[in-house]
Protein backbone atom coordinates (compact mmCIF):
# COMPACT_ATOMS: atom_id res chain seq x y z
CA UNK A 1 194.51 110.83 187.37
CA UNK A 2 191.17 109.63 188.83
CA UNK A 3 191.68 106.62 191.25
CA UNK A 4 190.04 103.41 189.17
CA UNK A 5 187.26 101.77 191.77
CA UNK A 6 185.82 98.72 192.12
CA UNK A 7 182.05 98.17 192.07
CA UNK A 8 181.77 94.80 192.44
CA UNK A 9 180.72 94.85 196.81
CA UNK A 10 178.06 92.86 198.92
CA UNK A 11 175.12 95.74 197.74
CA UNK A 12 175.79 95.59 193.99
CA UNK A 13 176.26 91.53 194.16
CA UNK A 14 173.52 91.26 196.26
CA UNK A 15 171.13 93.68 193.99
CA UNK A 16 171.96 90.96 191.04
CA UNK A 17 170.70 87.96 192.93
CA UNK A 18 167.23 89.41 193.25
CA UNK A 19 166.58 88.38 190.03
CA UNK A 20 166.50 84.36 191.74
CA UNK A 21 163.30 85.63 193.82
CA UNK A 22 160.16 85.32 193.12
CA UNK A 23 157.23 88.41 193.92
CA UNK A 24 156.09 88.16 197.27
CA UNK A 25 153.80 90.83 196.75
CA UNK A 26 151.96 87.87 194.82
CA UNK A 27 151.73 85.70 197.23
CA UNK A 28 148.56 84.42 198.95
CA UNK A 29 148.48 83.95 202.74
CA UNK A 30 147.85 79.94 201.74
CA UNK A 31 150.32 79.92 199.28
CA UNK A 32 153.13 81.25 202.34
CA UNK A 33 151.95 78.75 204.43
CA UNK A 34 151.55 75.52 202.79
CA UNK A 35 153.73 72.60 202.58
CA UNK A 36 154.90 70.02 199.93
CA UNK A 37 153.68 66.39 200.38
CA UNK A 38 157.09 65.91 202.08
CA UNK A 39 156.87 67.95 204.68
CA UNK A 40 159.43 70.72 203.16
CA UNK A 41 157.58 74.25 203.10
CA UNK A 42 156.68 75.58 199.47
CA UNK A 43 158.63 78.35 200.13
CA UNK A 44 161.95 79.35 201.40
CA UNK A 45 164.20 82.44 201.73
CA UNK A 46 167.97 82.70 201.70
CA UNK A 47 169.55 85.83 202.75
CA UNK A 48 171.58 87.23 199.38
CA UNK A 49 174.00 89.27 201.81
CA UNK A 50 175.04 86.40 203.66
CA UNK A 51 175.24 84.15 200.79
CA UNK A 52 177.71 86.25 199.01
CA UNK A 53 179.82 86.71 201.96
CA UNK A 54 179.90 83.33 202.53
CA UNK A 55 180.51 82.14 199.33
CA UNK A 56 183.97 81.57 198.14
CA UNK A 57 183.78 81.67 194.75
CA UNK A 58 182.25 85.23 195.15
CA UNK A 59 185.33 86.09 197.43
CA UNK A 60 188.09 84.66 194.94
CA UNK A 61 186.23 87.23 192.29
CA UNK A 62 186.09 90.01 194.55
CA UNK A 63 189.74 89.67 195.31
CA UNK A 64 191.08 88.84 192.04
CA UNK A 65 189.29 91.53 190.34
CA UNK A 66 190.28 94.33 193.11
CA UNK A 67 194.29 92.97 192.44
CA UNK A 68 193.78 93.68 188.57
CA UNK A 69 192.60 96.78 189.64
CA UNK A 70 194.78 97.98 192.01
CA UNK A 71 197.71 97.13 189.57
CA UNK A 72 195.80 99.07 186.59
CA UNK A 73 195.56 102.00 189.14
CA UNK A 74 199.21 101.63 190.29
CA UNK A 75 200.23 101.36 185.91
CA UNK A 76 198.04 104.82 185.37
CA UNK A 77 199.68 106.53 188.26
CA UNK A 78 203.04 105.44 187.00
CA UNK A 79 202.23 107.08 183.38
CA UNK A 80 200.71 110.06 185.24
CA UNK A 81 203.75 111.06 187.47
CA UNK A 82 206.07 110.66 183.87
CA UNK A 83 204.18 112.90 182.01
CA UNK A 84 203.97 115.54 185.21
CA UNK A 85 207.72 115.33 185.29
CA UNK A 86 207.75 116.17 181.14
CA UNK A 87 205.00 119.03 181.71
CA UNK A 88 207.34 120.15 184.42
CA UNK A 89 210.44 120.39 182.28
CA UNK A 90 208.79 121.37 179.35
CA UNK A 91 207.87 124.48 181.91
CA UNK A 92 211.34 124.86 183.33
CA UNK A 93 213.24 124.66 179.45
CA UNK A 94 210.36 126.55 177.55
CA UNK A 95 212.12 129.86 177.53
CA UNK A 96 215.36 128.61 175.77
CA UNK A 97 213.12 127.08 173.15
CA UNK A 98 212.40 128.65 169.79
CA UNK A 99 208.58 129.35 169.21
CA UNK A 100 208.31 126.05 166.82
CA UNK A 101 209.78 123.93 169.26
CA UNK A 102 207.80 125.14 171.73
CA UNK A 103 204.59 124.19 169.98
CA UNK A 104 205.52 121.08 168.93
CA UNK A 105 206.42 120.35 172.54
CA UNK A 106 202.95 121.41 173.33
CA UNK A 107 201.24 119.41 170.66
CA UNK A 108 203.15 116.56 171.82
CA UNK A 109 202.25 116.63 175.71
CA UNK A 110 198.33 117.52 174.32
CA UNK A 111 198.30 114.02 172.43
CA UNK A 112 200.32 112.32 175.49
CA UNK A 113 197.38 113.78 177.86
CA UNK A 114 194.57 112.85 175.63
CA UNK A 115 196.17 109.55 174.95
CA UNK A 116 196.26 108.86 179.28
CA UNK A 117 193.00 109.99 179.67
CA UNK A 118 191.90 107.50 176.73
CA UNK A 119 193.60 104.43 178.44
CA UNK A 120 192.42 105.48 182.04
CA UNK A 121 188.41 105.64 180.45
CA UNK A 122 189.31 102.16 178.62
CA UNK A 123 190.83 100.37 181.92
CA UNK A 124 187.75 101.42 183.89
CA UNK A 125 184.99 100.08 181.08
CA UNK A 126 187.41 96.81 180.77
CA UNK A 127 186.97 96.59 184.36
CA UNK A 128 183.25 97.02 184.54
CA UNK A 129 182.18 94.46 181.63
CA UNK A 130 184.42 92.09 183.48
CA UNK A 131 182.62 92.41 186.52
CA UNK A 132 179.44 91.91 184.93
CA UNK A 133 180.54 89.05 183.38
CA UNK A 134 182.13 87.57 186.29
CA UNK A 135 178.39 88.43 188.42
CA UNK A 136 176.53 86.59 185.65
CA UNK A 137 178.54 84.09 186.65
CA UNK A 138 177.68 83.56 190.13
CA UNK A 139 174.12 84.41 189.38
CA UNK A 140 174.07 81.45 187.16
CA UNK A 141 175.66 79.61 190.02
CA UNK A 142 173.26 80.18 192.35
CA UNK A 143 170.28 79.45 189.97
CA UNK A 144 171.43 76.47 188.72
CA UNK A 145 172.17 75.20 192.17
CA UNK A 146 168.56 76.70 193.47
CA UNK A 147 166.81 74.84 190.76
CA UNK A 148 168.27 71.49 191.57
CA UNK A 149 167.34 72.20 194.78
CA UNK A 150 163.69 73.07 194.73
CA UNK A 151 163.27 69.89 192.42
CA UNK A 152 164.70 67.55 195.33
CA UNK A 153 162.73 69.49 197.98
CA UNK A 154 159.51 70.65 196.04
CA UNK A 155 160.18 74.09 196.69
CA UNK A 156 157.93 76.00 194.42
CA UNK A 157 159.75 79.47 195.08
CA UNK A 158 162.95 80.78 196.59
CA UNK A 159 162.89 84.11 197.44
CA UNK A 160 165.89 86.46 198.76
CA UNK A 161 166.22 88.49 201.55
CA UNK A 162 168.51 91.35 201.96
CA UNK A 163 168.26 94.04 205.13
CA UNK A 164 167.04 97.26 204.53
CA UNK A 165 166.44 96.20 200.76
CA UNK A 166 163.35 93.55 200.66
CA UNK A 167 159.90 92.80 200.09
CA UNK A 168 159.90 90.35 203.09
CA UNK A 169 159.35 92.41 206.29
CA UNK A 170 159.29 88.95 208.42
CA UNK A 171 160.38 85.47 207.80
CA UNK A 172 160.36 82.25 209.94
CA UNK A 173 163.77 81.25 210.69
CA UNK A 174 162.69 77.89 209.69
CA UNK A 175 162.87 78.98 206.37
CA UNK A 176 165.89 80.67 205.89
CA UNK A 177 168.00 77.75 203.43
CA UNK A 178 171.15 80.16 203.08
CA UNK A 179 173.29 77.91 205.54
CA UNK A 180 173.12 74.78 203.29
CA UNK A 181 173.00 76.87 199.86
CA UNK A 182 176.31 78.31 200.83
CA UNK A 183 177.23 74.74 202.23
CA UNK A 184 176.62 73.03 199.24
CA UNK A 185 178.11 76.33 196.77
CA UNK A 186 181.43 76.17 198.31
CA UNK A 187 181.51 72.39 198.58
CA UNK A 188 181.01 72.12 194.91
CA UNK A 189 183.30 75.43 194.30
CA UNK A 190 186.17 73.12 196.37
CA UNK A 191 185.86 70.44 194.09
CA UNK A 192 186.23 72.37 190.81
CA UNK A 193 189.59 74.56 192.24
CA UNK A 194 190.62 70.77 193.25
CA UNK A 195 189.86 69.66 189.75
CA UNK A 196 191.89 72.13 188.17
CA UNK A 197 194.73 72.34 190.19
CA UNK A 198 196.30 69.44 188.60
CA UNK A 199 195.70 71.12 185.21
CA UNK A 200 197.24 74.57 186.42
CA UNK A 201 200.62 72.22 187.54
CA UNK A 202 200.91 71.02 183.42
CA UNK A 203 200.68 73.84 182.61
CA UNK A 204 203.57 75.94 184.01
CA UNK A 205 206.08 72.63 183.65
CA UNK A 206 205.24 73.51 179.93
């Protein structure tokens, strides 16, 4: 049986949040450098692999969805090895049987094999539109939380900035905002695992 993987690492997650960015492409040399009334630059980076790292919520995902995994993988092995060991005394015992029994045995270990393979393809697509889900999510997260932001800072565009993978070959350090986006993510991600604790306690005295 194949070995069921997870997808859902820093370069896939990180890949997702470039849909928060604007084009810098786009961008005038004016537009890079101007300021809001305030002060605060008009624009601002934050660097996606660091943010996901960082981010807690991102990490409880990552490690709950890697345990459902691992036990999926560890159920499909278990299935596998049993139907070796039937292949195996179907093999040892075919001789004694009569020709019928022997291809009903077959027919039967054909279905049983079709019937693993079937599961194994299911668990892996179950997996994957969970992970999507779960990275729409934190996508919406970090948008909703970026949004709020710009409006209290007058940022007019947040772009990201991932190594190796970005339109931004440079970037004033000034303007990287990932320290107090992840700051403020996990503060608010605290308060919500806080909240429902309490919640989680009902429920298993019921």
């Amino acid at each position: 049986m194949k070995v069921l993987k997870m997808t859902l690492g820093l370069a896939t997650a990180s890949a997702m949040l470039f849909a928060c960015t604007g084009n810098p492409d786009t961008l005038t040399p004016q537009e890079v450098a101007s300021e809001t009334a305030s002060g605060n630059p008009d624009i601002v980076y934050v660097n996606s692999d660091s943010l996901l790292a960082n981010y807690e919520y991102f990490k409880d995902v990552r490690s709950r969805l890697q345990t459902k995994a691992e036990q999926k993988e560890k159920d499909l092995r278990t299935q596998a090895e049993s139907f070796q060991k039937e292949v195996q005394r179907f093999q040892q015992n075919a001789a004694g049987m009569t020709q019928q029994q022997a291809q009903a045995t077959e027919q039967r270990l054909m279905q049983k094999q079709q019937q693993l393979q079937a599961l194994q393809q299911s668990s892996g697509n179950e997996l994957m539109t969970e992970e999507s889900e779960e990275m729409k999510k934190i996508y919406d997260r970090v948008e909703e939380y970026l949004k709020q932001l710009s409006n209290e800072e007058g940022y007019k565009m947040v772009l990201t900035y991932q190594r190796g993978n970005s339109a931004i070959l440079y970037g004033d350090s000034t303007l990287d905002i990932t320290s107090s986006v992840v700051s403020a993510l996990n503060k608010t991600y605290e308060s919500e695992k806080a909240e429902a604790e309490p919640a989680k306690s009902e429920e298993k005295k019921k």
